[in-house]
PDB file of N, CA and C in Angstrom:
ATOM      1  N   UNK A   1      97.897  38.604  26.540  1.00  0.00           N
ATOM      2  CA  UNK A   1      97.429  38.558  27.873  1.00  0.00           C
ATOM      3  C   UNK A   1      97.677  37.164  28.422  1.00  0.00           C
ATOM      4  N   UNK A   2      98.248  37.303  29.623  1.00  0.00           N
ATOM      5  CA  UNK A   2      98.563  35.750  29.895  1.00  0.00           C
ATOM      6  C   UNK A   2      97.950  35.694  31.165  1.00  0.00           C
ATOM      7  N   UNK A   3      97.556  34.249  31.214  1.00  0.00           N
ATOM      8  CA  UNK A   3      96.364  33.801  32.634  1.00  0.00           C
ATOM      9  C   UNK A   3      97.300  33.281  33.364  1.00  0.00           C
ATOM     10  N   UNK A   4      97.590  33.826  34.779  1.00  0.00           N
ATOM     11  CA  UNK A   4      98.122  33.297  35.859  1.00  0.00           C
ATOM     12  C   UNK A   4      96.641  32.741  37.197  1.00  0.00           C
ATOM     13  N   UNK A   5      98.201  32.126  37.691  1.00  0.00           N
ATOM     14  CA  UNK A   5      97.522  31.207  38.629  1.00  0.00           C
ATOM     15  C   UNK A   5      96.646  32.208  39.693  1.00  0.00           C
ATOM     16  N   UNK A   6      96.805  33.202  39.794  1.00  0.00           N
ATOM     17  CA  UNK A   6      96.597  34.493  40.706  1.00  0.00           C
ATOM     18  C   UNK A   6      95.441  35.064  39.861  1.00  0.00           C
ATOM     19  N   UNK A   7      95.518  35.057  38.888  1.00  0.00           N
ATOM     20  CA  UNK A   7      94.280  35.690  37.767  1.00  0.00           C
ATOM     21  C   UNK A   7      93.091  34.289  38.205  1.00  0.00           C
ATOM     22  N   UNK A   8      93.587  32.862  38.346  1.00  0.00           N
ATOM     23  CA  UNK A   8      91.913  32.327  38.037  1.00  0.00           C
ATOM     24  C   UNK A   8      92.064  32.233  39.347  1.00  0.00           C
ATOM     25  N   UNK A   9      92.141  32.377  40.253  1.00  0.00           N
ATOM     26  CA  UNK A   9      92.004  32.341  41.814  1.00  0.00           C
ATOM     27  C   UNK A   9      91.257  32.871  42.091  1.00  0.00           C
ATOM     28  N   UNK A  10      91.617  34.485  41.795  1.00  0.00           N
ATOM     29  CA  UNK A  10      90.729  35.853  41.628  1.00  0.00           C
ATOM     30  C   UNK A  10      89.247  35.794  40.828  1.00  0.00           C
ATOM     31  N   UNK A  11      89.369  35.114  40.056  1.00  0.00           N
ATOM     32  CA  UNK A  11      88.268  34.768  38.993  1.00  0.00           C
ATOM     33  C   UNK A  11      87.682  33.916  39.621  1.00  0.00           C
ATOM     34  N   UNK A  12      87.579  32.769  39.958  1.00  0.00           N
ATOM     35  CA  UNK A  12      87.128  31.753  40.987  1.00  0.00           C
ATOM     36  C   UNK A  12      86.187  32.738  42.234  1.00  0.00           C
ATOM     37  N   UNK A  13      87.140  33.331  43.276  1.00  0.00           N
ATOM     38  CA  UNK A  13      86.794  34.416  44.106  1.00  0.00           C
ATOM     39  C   UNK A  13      86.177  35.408  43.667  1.00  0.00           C
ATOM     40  N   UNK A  14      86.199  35.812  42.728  1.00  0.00           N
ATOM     41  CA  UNK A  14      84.862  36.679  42.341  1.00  0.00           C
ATOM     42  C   UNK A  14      83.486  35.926  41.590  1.00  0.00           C
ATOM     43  N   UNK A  15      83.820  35.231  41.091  1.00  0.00           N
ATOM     44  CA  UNK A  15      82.115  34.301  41.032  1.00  0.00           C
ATOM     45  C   UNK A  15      82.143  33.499  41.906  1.00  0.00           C
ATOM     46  N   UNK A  16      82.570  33.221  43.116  1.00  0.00           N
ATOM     47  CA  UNK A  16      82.201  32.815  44.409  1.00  0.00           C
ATOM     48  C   UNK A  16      81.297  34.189  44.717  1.00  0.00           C
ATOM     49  N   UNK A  17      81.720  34.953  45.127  1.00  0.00           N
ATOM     50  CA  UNK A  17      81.352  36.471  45.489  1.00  0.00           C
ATOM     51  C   UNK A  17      80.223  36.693  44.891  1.00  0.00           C
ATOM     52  N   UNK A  18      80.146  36.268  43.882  1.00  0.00           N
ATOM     53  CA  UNK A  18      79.297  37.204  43.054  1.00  0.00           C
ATOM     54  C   UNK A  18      77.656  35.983  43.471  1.00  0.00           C
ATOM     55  N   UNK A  19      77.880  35.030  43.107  1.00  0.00           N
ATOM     56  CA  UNK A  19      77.163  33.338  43.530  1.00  0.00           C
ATOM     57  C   UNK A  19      76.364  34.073  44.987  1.00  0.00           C
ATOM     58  N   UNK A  20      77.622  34.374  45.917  1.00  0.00           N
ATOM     59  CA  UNK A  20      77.106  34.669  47.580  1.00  0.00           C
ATOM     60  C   UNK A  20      76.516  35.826  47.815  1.00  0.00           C
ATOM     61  N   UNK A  21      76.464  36.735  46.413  1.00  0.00           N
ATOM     62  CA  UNK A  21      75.840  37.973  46.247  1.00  0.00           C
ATOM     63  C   UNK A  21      74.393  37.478  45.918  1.00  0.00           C
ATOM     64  N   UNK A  22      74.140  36.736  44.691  1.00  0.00           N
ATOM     65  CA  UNK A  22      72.638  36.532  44.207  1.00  0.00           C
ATOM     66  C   UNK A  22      71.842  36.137  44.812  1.00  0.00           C
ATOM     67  N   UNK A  23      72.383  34.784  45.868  1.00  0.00           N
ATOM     68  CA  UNK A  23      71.894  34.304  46.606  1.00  0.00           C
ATOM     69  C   UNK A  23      71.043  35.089  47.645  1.00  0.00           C
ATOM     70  N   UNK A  24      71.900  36.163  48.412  1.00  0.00           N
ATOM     71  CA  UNK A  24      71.773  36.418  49.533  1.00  0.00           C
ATOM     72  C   UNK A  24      70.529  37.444  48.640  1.00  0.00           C
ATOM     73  N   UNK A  25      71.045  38.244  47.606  1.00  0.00           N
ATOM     74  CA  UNK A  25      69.348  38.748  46.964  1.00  0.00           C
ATOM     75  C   UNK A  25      68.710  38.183  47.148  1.00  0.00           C
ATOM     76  N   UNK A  26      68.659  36.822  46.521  1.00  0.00           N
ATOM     77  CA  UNK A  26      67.767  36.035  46.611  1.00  0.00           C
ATOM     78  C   UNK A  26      66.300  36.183  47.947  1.00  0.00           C
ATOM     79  N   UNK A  27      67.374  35.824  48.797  1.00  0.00           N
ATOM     80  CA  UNK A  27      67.036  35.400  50.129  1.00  0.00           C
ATOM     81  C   UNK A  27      66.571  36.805  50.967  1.00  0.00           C
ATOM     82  N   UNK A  28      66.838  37.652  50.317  1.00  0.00           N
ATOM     83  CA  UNK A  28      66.337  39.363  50.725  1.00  0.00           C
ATOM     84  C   UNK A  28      64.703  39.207  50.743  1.00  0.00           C
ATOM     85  N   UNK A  29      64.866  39.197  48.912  1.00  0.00           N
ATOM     86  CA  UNK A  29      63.851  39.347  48.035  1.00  0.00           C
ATOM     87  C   UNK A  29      62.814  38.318  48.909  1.00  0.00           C
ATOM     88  N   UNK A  30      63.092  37.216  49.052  1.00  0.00           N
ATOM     89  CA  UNK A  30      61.768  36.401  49.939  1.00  0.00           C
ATOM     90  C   UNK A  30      61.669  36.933  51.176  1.00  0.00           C
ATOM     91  N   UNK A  31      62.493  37.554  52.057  1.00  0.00           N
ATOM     92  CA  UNK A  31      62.559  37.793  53.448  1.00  0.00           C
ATOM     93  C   UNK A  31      61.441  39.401  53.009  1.00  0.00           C
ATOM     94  N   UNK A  32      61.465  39.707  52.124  1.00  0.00           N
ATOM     95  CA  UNK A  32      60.740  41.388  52.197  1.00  0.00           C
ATOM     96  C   UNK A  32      59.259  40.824  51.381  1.00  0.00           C
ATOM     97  N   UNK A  33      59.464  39.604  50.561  1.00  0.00           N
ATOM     98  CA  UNK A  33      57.809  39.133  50.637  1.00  0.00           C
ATOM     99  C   UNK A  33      56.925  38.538  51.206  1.00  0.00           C
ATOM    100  N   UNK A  34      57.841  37.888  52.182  1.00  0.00           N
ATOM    101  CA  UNK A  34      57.517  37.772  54.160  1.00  0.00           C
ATOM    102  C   UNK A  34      56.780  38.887  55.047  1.00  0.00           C
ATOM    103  N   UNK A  35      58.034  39.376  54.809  1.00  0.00           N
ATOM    104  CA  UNK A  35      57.390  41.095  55.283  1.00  0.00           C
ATOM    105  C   UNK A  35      55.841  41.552  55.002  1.00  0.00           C
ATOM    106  N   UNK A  36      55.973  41.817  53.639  1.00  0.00           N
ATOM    107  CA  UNK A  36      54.776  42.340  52.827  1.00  0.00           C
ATOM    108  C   UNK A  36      53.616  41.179  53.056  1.00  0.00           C
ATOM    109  N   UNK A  37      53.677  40.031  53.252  1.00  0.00           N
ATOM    110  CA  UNK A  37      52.877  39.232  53.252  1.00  0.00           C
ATOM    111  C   UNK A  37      52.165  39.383  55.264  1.00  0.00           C
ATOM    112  N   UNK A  38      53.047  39.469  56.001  1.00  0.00           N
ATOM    113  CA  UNK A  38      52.614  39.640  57.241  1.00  0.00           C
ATOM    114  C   UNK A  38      52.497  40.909  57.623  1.00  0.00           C
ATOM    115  N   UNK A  39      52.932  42.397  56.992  1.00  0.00           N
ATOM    116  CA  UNK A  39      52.002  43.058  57.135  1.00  0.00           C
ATOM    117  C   UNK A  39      50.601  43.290  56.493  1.00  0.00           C
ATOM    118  N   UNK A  40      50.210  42.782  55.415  1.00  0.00           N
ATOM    119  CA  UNK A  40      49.105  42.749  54.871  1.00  0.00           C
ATOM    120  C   UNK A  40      47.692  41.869  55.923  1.00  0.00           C
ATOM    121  N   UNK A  41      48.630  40.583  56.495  1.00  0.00           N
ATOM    122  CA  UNK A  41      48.078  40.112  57.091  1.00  0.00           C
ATOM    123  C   UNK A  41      47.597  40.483  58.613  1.00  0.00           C
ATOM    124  N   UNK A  42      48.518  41.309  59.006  1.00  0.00           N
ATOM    125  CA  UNK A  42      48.292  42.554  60.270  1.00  0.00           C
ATOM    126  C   UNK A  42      47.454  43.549  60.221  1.00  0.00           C
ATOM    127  N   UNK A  43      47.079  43.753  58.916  1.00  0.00           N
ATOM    128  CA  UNK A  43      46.138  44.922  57.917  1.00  0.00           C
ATOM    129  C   UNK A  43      44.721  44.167  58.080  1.00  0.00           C
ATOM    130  N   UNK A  44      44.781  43.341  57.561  1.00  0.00           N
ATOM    131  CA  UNK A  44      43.649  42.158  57.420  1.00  0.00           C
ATOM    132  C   UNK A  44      42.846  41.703  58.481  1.00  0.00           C
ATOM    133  N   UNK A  45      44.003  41.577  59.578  1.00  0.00           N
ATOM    134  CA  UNK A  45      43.277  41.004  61.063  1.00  0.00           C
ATOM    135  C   UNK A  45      42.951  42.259  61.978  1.00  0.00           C
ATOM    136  N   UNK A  46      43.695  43.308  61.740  1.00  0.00           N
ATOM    137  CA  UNK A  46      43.369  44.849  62.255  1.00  0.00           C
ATOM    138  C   UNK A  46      41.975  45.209  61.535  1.00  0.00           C
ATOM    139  N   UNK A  47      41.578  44.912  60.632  1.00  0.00           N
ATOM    140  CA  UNK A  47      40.161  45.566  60.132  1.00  0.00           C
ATOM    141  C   UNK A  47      39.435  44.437  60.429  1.00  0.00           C
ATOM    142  N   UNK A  48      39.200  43.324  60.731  1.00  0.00           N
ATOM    143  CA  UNK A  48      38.546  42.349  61.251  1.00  0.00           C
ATOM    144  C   UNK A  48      38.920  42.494  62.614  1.00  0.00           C
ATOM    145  N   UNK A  49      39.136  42.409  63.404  1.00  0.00           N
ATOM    146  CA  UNK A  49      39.272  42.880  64.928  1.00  0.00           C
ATOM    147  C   UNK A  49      38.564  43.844  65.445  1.00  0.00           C
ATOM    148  N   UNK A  50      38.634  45.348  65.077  1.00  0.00           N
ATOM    149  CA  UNK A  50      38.223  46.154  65.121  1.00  0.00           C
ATOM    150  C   UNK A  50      36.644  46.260  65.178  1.00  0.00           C
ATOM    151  N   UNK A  51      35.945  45.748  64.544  1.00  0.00           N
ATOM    152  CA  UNK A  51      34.361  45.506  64.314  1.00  0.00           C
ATOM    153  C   UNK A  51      33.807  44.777  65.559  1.00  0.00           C
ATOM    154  N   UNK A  52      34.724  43.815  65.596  1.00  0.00           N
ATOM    155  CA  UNK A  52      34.600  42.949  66.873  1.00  0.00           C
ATOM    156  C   UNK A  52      34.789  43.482  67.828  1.00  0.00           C
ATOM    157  N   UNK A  53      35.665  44.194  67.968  1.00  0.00           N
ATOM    158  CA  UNK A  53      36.036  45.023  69.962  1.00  0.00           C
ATOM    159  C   UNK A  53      34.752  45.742  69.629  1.00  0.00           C
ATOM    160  N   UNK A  54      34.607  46.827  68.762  1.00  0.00           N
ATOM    161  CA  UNK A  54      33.407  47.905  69.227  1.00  0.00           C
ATOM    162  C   UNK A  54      32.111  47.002  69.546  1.00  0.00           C
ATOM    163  N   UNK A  55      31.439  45.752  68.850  1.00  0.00           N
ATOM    164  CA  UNK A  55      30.448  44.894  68.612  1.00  0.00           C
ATOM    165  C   UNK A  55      30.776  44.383  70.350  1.00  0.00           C
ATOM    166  N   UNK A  56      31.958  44.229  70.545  1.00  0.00           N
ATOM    167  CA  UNK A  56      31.802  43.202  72.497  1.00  0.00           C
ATOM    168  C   UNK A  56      31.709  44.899  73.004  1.00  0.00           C
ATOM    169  N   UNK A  57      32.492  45.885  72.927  1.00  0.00           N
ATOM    170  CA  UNK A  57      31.952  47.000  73.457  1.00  0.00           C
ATOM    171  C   UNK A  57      30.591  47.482  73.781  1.00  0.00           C
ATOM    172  N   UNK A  58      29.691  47.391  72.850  1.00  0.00           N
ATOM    173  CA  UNK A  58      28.393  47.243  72.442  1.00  0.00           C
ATOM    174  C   UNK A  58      27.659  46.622  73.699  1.00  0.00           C
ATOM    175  N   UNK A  59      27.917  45.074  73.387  1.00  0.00           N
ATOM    176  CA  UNK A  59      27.706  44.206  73.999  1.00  0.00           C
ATOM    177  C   UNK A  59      27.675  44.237  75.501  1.00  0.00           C
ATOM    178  N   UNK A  60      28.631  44.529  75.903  1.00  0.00           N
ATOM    179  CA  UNK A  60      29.052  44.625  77.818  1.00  0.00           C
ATOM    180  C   UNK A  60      28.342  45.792  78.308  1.00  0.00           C
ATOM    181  N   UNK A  61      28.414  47.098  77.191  1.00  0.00           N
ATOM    182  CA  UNK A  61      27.224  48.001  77.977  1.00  0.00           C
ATOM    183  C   UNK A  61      25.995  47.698  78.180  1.00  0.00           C
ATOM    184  N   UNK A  62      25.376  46.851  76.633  1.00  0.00           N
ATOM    185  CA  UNK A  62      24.288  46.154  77.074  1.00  0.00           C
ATOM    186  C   UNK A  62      23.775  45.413  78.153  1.00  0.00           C
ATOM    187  N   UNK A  63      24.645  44.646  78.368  1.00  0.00           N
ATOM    188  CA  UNK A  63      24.972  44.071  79.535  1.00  0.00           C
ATOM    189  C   UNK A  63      24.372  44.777  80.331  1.00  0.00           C
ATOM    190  N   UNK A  64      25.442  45.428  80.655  1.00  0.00           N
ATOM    191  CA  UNK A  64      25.516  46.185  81.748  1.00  0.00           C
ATOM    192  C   UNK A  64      24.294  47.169  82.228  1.00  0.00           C
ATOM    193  N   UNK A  65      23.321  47.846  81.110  1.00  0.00           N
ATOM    194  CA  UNK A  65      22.369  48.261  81.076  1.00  0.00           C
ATOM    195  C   UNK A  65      21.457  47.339  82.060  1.00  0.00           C
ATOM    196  N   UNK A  66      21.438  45.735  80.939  1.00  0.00           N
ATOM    197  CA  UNK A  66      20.452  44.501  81.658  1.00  0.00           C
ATOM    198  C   UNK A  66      20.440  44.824  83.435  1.00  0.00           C
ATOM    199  N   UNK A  67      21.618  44.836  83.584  1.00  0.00           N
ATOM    200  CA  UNK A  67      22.093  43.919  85.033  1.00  0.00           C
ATOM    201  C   UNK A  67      21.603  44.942  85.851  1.00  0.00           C
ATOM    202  N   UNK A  68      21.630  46.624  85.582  1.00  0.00           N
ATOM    203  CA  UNK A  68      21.180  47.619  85.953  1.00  0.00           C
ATOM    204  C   UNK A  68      19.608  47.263  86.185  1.00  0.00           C
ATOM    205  N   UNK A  69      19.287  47.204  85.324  1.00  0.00           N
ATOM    206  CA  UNK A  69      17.383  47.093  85.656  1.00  0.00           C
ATOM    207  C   UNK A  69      17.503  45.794  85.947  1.00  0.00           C
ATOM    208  N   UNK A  70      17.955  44.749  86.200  1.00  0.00           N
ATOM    209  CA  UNK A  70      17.772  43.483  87.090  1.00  0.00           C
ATOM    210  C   UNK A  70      17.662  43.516  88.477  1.00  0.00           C
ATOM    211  N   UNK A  71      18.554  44.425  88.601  1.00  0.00           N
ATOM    212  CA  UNK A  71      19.764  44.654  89.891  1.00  0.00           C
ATOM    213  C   UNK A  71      18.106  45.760  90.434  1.00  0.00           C
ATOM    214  N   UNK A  72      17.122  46.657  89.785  1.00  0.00           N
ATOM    215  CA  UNK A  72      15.902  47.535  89.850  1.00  0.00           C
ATOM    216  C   UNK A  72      14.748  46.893  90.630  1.00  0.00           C
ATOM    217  N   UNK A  73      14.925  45.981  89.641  1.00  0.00           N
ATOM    218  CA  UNK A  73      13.853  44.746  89.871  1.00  0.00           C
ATOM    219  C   UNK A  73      13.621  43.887  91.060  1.00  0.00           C
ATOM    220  N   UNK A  74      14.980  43.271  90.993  1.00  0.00           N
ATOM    221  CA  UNK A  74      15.303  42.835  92.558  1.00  0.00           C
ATOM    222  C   UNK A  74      15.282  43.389  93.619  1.00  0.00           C
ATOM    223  N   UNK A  75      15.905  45.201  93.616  1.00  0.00           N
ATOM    224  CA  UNK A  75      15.025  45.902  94.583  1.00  0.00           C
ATOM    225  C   UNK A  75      13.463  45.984  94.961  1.00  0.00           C
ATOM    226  N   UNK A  76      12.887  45.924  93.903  1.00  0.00           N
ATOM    227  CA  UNK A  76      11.395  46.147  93.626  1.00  0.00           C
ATOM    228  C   UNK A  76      11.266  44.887  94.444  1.00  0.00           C
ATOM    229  N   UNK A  77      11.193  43.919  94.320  1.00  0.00           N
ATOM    230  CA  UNK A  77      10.598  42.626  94.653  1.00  0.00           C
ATOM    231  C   UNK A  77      11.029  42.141  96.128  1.00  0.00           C
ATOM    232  N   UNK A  78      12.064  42.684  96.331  1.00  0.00           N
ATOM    233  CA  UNK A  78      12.871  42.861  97.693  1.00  0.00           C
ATOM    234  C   UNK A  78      11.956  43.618  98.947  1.00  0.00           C
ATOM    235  N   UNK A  79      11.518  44.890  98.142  1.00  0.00           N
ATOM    236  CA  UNK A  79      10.725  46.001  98.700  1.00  0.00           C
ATOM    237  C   UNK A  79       9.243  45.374  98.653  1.00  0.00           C
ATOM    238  N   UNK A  80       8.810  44.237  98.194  1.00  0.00           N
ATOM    239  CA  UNK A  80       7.474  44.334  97.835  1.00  0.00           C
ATOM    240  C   UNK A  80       7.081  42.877  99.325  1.00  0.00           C
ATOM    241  N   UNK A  81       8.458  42.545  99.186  1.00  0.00           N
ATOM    242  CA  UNK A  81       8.041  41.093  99.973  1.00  0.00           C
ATOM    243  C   UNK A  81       8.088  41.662 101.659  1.00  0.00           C
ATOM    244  N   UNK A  82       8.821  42.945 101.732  1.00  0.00           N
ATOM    245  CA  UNK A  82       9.283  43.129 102.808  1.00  0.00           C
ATOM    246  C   UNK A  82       7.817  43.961 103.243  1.00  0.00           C
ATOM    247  N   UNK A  83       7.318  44.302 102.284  1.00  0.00           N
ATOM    248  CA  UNK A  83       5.455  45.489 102.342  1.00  0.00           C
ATOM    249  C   UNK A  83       4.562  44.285 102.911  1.00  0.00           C
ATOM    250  N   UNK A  84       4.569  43.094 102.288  1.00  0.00           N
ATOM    251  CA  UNK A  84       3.811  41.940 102.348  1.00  0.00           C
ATOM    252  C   UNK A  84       4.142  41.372 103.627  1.00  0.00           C
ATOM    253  N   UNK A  85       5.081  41.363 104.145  1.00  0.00           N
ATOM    254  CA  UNK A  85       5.716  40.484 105.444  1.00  0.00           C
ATOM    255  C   UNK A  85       5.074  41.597 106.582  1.00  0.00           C
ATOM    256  N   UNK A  86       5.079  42.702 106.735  1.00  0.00           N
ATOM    257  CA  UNK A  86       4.581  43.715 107.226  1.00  0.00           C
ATOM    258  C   UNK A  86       2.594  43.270 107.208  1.00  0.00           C
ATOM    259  N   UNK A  87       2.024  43.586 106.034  1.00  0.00           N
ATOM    260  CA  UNK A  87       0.933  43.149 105.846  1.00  0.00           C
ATOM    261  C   UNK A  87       0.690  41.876 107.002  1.00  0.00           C
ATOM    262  N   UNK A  88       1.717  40.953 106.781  1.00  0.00           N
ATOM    263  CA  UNK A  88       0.960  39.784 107.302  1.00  0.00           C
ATOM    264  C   UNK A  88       0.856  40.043 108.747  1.00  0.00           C
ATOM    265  N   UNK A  89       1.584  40.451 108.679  1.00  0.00           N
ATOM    266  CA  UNK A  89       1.562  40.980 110.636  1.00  0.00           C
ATOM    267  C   UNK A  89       0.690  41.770 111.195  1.00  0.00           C
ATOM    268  N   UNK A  90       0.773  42.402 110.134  1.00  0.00           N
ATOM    269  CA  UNK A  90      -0.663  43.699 110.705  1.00  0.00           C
ATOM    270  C   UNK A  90      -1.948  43.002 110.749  1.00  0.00           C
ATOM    271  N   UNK A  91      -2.109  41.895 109.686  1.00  0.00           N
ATOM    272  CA  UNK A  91      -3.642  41.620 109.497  1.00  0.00           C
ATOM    273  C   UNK A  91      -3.723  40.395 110.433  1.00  0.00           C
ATOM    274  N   UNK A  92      -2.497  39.573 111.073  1.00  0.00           N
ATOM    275  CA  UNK A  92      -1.975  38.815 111.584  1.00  0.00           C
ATOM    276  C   UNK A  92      -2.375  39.250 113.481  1.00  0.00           C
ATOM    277  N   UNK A  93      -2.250  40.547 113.945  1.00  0.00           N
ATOM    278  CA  UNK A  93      -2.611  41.174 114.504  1.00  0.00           C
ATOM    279  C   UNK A  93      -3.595  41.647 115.167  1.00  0.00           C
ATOM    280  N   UNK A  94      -3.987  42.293 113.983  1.00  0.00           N
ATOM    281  CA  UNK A  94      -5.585  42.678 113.908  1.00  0.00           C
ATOM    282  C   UNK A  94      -6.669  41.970 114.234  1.00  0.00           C
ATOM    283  N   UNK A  95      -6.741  41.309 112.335  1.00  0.00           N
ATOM    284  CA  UNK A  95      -7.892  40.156 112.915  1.00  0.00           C
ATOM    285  C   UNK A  95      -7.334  38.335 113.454  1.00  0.00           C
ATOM    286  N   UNK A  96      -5.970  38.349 113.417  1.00  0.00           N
ATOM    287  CA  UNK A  96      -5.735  36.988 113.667  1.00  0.00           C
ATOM    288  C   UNK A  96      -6.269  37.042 115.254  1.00  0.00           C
ATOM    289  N   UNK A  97      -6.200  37.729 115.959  1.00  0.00           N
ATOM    290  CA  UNK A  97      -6.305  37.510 117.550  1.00  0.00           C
ATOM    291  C   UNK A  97      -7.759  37.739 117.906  1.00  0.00           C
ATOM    292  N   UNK A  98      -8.454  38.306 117.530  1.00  0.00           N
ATOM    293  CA  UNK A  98      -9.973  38.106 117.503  1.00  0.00           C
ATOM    294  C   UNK A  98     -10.662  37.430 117.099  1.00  0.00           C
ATOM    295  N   UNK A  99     -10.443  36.101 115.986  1.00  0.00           N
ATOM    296  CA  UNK A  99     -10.248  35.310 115.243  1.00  0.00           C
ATOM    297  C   UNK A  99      -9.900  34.369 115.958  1.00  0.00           C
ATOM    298  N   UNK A 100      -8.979  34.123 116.426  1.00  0.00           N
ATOM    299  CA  UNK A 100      -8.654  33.123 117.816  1.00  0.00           C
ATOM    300  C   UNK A 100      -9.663  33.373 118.713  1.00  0.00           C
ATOM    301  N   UNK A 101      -9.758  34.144 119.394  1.00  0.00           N
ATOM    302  CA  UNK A 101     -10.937  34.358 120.680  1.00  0.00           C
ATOM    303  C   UNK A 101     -11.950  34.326 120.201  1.00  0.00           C
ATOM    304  N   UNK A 102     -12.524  34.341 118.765  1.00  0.00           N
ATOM    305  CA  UNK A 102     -14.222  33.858 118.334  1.00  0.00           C
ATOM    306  C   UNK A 102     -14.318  32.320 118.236  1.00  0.00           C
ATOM    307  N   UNK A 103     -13.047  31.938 117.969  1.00  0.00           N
ATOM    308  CA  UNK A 103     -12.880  30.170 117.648  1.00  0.00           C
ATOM    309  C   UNK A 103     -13.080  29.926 118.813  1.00  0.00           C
ATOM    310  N   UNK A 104     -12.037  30.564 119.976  1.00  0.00           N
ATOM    311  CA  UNK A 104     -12.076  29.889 121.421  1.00  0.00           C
ATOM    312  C   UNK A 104     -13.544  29.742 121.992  1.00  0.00           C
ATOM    313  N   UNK A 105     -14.695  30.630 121.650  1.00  0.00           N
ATOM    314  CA  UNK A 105     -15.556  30.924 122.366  1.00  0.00           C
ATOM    315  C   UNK A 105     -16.401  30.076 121.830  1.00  0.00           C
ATOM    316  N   UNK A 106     -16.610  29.932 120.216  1.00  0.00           N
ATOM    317  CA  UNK A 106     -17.574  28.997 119.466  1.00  0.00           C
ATOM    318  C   UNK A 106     -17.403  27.678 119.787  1.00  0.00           C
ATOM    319  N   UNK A 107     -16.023  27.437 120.113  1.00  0.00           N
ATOM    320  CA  UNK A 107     -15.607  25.701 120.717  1.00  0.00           C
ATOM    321  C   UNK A 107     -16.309  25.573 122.189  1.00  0.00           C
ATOM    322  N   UNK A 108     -16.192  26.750 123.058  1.00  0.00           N
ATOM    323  CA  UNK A 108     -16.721  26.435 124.572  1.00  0.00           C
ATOM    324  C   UNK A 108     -17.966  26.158 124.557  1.00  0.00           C
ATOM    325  N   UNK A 109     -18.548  27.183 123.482  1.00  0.00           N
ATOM    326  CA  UNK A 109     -19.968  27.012 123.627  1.00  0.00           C
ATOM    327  C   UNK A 109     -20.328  25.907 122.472  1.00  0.00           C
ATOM    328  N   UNK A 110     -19.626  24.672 121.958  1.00  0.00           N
ATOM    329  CA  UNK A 110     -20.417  24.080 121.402  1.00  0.00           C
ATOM    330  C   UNK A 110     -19.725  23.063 122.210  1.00  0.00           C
ATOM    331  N   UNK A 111     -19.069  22.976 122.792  1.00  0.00           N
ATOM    332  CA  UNK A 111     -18.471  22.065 124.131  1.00  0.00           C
ATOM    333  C   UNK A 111     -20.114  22.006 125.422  1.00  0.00           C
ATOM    334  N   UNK A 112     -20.242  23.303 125.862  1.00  0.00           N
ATOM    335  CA  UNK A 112     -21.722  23.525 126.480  1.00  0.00           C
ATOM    336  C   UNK A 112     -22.471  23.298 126.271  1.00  0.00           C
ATOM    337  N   UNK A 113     -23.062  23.308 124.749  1.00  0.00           N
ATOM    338  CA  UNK A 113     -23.914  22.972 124.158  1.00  0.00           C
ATOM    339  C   UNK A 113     -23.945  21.502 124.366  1.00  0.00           C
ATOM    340  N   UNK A 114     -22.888  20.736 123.714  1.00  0.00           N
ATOM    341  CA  UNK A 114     -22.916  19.259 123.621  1.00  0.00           C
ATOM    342  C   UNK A 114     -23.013  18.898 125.126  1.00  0.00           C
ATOM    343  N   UNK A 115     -22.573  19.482 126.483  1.00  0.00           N
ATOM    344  CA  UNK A 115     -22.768  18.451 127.256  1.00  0.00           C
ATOM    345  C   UNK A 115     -24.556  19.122 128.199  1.00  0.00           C
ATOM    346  N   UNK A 116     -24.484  20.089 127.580  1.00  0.00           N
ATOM    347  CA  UNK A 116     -26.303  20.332 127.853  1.00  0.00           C
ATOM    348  C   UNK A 116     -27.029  19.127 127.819  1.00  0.00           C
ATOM    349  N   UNK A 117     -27.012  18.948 126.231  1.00  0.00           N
ATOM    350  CA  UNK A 117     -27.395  18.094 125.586  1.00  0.00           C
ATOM    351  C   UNK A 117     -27.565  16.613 125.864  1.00  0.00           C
ATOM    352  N   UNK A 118     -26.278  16.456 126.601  1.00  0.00           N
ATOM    353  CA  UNK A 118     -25.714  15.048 126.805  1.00  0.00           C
ATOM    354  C   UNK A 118     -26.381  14.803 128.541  1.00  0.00           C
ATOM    355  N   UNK A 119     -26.672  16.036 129.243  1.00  0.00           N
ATOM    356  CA  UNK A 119     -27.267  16.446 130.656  1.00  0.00           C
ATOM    357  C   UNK A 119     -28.572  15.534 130.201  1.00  0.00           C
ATOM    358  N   UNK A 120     -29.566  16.863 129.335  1.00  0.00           N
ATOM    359  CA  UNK A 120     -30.735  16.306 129.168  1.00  0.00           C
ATOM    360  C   UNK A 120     -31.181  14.925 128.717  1.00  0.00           C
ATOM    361  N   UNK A 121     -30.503  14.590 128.228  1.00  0.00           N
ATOM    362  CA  UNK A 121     -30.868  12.833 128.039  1.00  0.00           C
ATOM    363  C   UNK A 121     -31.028  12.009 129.002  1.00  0.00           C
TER     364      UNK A 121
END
């Protein structure tokens, strides 16, 4: 068997080949434990996520419940000031103006009185 120049060329070129073959395994083999490593980690943050959306889900209806009977309340108190503002007027009305005209009359007559008084001396 005789080795030509064409035989180690070929030989050369195929463990080149073969070199640019392992490698690129190589470089598979880490690129698919990349893979496996970031879907696990997509796995990982998907079951931790999940707890959390339903838990703020939770949360905002709560909310939302609150703001409902706040939003009740503030009617209530809305309605209560507007009963009271009414009240004041009525009793404001009623007895405020008779109340005035007993003051007016108790002042004249202690105005009369005092200058009676101030006569007889």
């Amino acid at each position: 068997m005789e080795v030509t120049l064409g035989g180690i060329a070929g030989l050369v070129a195929a463990l080149a080949f073969a070199y640019l073959a392992i490698r690129v395994a190589g470089l598979l083999g880490k690129a698919g434990r990349v893979l496996d490593e970031t879907r696990e980690s997509l796995r990982t943050t998907t079951d931790n996520v999940q707890p959390t959306l339903r838990s703020l889900t939770d949360t905002v209806g709560l909310t939302n419940d609150q703001l409902t009977r706040v939003d009740a309340i503030t009617s209530s108190v809305s309605t209560a000031a507007t009963n009271a503002s009414a009240l004041t007027s009525v009793f404001a009305a009623t007895v405020g103006s008779p109340l005035i005209k007993v003051a007016a009359y108790s002042y004249g007559v202690r105005v009369a009185v005092s200058n009676l008084r101030k006569a007889t001396r």
